[in-house]
PDB file of N, CA and C in Angstrom:
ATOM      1  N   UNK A   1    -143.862 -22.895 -19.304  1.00  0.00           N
ATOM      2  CA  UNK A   1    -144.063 -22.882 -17.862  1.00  0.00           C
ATOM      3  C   UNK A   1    -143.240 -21.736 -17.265  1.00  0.00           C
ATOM      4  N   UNK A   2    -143.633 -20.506 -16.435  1.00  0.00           N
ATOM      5  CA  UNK A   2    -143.012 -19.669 -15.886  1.00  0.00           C
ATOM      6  C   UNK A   2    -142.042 -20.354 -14.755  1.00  0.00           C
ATOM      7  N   UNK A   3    -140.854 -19.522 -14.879  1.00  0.00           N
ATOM      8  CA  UNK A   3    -140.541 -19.707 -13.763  1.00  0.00           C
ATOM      9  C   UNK A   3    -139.548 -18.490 -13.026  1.00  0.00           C
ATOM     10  N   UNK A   4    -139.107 -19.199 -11.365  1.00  0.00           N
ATOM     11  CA  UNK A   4    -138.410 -18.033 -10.993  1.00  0.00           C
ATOM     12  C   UNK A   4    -136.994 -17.983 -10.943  1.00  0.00           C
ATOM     13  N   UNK A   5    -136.340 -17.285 -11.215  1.00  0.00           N
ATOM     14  CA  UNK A   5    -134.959 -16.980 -11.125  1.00  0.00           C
ATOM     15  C   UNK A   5    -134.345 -16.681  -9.557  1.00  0.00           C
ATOM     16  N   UNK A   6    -133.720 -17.757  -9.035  1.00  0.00           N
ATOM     17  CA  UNK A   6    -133.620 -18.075  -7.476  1.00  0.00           C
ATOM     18  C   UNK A   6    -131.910 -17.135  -7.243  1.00  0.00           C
ATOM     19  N   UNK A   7    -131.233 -17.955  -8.341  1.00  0.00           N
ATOM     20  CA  UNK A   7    -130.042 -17.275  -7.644  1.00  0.00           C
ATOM     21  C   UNK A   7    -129.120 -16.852  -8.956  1.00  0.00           C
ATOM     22  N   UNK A   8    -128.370 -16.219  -9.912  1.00  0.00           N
ATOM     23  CA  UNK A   8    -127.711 -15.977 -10.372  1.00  0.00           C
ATOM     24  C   UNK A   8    -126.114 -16.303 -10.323  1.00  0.00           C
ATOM     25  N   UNK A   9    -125.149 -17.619 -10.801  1.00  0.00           N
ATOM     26  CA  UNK A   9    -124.342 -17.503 -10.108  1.00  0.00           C
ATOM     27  C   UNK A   9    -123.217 -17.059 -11.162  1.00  0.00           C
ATOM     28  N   UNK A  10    -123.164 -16.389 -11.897  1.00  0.00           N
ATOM     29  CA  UNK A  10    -122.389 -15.192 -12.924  1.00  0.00           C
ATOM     30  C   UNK A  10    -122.259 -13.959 -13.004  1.00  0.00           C
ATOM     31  N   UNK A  11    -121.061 -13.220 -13.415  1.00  0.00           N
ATOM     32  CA  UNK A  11    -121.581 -11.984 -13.426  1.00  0.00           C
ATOM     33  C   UNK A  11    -121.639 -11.187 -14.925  1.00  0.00           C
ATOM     34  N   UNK A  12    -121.320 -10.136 -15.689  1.00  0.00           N
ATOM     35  CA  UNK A  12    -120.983  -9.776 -16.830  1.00  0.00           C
ATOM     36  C   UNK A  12    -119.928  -9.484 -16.668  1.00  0.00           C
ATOM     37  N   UNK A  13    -119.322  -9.835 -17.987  1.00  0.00           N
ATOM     38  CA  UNK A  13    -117.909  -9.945 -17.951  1.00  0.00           C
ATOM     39  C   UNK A  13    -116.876 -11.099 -17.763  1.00  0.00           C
ATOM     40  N   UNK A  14    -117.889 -11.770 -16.859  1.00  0.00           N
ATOM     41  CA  UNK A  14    -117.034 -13.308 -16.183  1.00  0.00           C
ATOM     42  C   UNK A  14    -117.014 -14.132 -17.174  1.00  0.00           C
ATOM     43  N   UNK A  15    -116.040 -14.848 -17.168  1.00  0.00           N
ATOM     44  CA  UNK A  15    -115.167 -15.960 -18.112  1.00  0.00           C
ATOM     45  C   UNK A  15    -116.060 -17.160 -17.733  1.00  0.00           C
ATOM     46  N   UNK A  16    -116.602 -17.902 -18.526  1.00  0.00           N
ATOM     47  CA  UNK A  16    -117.576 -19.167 -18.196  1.00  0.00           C
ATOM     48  C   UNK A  16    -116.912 -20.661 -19.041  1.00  0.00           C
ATOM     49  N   UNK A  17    -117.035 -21.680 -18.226  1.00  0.00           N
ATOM     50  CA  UNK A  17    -116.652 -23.021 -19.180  1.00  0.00           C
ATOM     51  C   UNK A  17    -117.712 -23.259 -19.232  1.00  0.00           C
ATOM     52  N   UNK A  18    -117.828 -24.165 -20.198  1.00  0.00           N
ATOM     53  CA  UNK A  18    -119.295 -24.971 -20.693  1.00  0.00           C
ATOM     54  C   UNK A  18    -119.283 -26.676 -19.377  1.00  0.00           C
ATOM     55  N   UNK A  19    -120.739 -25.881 -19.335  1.00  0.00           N
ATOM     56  CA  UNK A  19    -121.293 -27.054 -18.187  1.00  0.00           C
ATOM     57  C   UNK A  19    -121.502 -25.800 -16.807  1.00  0.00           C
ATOM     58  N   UNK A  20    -120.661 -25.156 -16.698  1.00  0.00           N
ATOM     59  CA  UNK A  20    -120.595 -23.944 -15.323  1.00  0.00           C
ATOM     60  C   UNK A  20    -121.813 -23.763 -15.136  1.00  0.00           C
ATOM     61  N   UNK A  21    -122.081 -23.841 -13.448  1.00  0.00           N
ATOM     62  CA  UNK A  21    -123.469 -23.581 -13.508  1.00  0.00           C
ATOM     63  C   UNK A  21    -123.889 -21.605 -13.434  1.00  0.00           C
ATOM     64  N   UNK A  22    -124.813 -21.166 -14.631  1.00  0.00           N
ATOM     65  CA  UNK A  22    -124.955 -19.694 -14.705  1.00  0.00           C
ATOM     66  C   UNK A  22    -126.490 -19.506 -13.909  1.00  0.00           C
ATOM     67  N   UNK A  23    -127.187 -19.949 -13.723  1.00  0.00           N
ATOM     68  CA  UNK A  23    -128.802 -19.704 -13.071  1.00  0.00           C
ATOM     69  C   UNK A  23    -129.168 -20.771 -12.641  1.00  0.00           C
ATOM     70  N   UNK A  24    -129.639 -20.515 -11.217  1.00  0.00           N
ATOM     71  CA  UNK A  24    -130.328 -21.924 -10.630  1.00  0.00           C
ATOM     72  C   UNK A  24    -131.745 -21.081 -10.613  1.00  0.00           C
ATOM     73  N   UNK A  25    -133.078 -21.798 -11.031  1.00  0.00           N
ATOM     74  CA  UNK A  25    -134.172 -21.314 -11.324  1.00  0.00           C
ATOM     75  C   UNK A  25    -134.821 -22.032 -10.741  1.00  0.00           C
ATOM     76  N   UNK A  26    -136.294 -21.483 -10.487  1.00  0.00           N
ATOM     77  CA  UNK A  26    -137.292 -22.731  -9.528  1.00  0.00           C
ATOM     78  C   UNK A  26    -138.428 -22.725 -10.224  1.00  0.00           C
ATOM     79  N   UNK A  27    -138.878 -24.355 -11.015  1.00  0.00           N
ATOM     80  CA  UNK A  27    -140.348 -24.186 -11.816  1.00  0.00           C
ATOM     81  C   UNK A  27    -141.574 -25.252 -10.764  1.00  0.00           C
ATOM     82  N   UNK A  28    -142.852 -25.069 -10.901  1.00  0.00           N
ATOM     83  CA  UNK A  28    -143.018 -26.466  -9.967  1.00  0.00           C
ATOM     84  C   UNK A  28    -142.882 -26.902  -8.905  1.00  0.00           C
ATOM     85  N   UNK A  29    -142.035 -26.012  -7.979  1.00  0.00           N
ATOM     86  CA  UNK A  29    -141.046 -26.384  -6.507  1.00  0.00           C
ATOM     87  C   UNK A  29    -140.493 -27.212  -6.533  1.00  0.00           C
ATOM     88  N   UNK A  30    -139.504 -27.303  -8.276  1.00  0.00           N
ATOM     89  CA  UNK A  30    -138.366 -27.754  -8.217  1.00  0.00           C
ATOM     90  C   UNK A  30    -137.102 -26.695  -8.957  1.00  0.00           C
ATOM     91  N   UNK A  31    -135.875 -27.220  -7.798  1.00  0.00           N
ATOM     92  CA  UNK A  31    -134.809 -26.112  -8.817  1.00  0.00           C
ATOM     93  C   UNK A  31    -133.917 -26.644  -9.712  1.00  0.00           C
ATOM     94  N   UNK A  32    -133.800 -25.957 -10.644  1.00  0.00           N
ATOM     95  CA  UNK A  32    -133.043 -26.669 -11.730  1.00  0.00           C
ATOM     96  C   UNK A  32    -131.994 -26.037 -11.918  1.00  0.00           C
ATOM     97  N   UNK A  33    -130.803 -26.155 -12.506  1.00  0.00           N
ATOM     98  CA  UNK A  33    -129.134 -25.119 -12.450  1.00  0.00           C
ATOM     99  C   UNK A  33    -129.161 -25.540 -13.864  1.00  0.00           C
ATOM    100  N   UNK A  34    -129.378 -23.825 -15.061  1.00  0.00           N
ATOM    101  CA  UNK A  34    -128.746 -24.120 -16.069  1.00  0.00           C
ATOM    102  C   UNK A  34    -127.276 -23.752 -16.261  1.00  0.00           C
ATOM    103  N   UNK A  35    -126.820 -24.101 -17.077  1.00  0.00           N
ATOM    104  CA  UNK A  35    -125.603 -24.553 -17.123  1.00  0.00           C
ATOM    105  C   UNK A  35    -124.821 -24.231 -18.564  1.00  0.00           C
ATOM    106  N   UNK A  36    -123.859 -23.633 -18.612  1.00  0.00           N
ATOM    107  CA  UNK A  36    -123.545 -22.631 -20.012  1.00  0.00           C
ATOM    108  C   UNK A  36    -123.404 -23.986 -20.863  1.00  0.00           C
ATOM    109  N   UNK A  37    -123.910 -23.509 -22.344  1.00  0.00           N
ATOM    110  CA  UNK A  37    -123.649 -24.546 -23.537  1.00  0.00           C
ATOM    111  C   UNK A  37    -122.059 -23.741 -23.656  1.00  0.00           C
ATOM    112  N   UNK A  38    -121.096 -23.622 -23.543  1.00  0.00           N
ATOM    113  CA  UNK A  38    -119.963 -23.241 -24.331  1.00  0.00           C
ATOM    114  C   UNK A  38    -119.287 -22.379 -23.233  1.00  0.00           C
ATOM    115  N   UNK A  39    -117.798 -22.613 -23.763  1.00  0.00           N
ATOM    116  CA  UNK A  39    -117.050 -21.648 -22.984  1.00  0.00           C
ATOM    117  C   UNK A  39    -117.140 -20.436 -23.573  1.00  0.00           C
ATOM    118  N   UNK A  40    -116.910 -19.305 -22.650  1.00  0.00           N
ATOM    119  CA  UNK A  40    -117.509 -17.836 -23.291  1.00  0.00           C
ATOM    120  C   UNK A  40    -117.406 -17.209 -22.407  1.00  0.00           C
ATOM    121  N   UNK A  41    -117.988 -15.658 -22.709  1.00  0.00           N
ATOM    122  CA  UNK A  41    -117.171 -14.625 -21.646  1.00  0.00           C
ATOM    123  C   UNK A  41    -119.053 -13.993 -21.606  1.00  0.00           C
ATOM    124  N   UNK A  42    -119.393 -13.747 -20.610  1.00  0.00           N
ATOM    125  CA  UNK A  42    -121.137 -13.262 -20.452  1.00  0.00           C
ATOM    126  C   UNK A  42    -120.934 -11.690 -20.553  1.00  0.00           C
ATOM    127  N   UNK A  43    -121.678 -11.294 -21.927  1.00  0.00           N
ATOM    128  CA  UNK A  43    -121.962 -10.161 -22.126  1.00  0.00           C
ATOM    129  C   UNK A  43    -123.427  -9.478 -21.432  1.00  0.00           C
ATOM    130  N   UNK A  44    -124.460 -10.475 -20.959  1.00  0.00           N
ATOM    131  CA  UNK A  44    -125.416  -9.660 -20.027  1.00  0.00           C
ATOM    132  C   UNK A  44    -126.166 -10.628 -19.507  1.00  0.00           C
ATOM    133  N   UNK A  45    -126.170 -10.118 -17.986  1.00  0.00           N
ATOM    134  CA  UNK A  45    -127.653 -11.557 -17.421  1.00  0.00           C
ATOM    135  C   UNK A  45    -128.726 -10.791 -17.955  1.00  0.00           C
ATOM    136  N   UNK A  46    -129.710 -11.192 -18.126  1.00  0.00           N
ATOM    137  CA  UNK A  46    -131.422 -10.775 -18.753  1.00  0.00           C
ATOM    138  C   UNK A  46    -131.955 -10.730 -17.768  1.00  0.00           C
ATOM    139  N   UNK A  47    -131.984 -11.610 -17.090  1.00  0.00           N
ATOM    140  CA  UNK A  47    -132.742 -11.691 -16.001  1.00  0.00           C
ATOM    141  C   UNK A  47    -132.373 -12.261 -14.364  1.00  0.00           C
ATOM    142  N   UNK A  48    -132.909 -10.782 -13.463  1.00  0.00           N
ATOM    143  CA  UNK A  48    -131.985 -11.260 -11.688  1.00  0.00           C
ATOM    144  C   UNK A  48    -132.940 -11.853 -10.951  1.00  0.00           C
ATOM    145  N   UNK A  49    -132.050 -12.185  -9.587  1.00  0.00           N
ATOM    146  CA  UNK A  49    -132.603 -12.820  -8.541  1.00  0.00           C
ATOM    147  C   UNK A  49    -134.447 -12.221  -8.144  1.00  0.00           C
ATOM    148  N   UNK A  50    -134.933 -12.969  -8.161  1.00  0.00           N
ATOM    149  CA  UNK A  50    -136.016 -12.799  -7.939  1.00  0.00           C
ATOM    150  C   UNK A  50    -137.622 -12.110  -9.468  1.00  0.00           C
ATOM    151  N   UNK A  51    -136.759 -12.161  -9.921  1.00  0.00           N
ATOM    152  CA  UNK A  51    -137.343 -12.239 -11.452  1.00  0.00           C
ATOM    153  C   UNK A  51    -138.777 -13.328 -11.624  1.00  0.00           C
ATOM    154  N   UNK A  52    -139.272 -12.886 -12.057  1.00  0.00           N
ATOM    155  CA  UNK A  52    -140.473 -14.170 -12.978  1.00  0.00           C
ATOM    156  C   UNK A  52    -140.252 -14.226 -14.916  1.00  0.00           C
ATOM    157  N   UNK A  53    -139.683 -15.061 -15.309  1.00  0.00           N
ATOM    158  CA  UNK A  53    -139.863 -15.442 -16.620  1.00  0.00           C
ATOM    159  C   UNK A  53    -140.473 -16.795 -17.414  1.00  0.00           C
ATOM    160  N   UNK A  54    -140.999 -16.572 -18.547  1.00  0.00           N
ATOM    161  CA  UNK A  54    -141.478 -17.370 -18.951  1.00  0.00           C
ATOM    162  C   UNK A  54    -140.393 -18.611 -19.778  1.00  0.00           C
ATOM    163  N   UNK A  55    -140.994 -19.811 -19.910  1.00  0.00           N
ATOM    164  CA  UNK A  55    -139.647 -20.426 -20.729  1.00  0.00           C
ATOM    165  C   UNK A  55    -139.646 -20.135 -21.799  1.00  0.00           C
ATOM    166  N   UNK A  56    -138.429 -20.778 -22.490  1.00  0.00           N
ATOM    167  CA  UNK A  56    -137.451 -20.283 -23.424  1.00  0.00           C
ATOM    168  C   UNK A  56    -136.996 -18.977 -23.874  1.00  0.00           C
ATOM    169  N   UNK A  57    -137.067 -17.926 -22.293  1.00  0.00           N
ATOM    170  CA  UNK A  57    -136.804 -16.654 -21.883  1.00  0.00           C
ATOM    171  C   UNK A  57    -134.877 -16.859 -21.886  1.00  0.00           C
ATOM    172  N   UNK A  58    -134.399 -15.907 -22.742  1.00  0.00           N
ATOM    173  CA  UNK A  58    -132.825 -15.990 -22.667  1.00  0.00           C
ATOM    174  C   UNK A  58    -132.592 -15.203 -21.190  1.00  0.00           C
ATOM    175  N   UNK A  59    -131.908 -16.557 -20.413  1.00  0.00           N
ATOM    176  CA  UNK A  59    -131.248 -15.444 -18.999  1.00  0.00           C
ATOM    177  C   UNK A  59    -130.305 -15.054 -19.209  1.00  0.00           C
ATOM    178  N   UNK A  60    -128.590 -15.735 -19.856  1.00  0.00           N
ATOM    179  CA  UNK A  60    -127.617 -15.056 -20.074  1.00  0.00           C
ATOM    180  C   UNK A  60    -127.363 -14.817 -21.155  1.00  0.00           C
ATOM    181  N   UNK A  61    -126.557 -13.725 -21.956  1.00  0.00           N
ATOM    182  CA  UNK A  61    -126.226 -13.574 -23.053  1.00  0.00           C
ATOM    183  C   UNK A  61    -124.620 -13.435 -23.446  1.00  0.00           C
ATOM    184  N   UNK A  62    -124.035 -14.325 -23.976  1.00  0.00           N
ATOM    185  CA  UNK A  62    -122.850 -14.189 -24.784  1.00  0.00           C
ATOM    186  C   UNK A  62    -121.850 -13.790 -25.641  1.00  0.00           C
ATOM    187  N   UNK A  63    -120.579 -13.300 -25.180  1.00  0.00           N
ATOM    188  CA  UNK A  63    -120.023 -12.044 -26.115  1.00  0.00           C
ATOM    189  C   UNK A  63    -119.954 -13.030 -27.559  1.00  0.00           C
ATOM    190  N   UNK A  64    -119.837 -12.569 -28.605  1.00  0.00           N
ATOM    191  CA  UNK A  64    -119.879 -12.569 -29.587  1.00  0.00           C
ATOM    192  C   UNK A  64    -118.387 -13.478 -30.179  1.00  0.00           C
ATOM    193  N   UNK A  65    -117.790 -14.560 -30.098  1.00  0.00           N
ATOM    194  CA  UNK A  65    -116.852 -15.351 -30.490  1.00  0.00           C
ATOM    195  C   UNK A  65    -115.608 -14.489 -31.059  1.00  0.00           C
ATOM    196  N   UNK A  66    -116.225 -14.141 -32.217  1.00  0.00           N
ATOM    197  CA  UNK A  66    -115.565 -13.042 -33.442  1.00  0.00           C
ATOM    198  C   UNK A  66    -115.197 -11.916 -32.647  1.00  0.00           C
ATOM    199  N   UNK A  67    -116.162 -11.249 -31.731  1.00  0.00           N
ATOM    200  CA  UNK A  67    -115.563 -10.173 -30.978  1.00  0.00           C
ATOM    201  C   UNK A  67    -114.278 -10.421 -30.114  1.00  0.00           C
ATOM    202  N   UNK A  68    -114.699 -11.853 -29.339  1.00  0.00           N
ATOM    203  CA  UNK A  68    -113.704 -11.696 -28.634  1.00  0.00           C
ATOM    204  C   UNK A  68    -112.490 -12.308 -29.096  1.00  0.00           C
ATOM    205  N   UNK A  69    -112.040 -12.530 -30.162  1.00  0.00           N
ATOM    206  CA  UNK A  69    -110.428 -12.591 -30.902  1.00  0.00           C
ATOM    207  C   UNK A  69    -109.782 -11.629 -30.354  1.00  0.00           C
TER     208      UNK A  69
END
């Protein structure tokens, strides 16, 4: 199911706990807030405000564990 990318609330670089909400998205004319699996530091949003993606489209991406030692 496509959907839209409403608001972004991360940036790159930013320090994230798991549960934090990173994208509130709208499918259906409903919005949903995903929410980081893991604490982690965001190496890139994929996709901004006002975007159309399809699901199981990666919006944020995560530095690398090992990197960040």
């Amino acid at each position: 199911m496509p959907c839209k990318i409403l608001r972004v609330e991360v940036e790159q670089g930013q320090q994230v706990k798991k549960e934090q909400v990173l994208v509130v998205i709208e499918s259906m004319k409903m919005e949903t807030s995903i929410r980081s699996p893991q604490d982690g530091i965001v190496s890139k949003i994929v996709h901004q405000q006002g975007e159309l993606c399809k699901a199981g489209t990666a919006l944020v991406e995560f530095e690398d564990a090992a990197k960040a030692d």
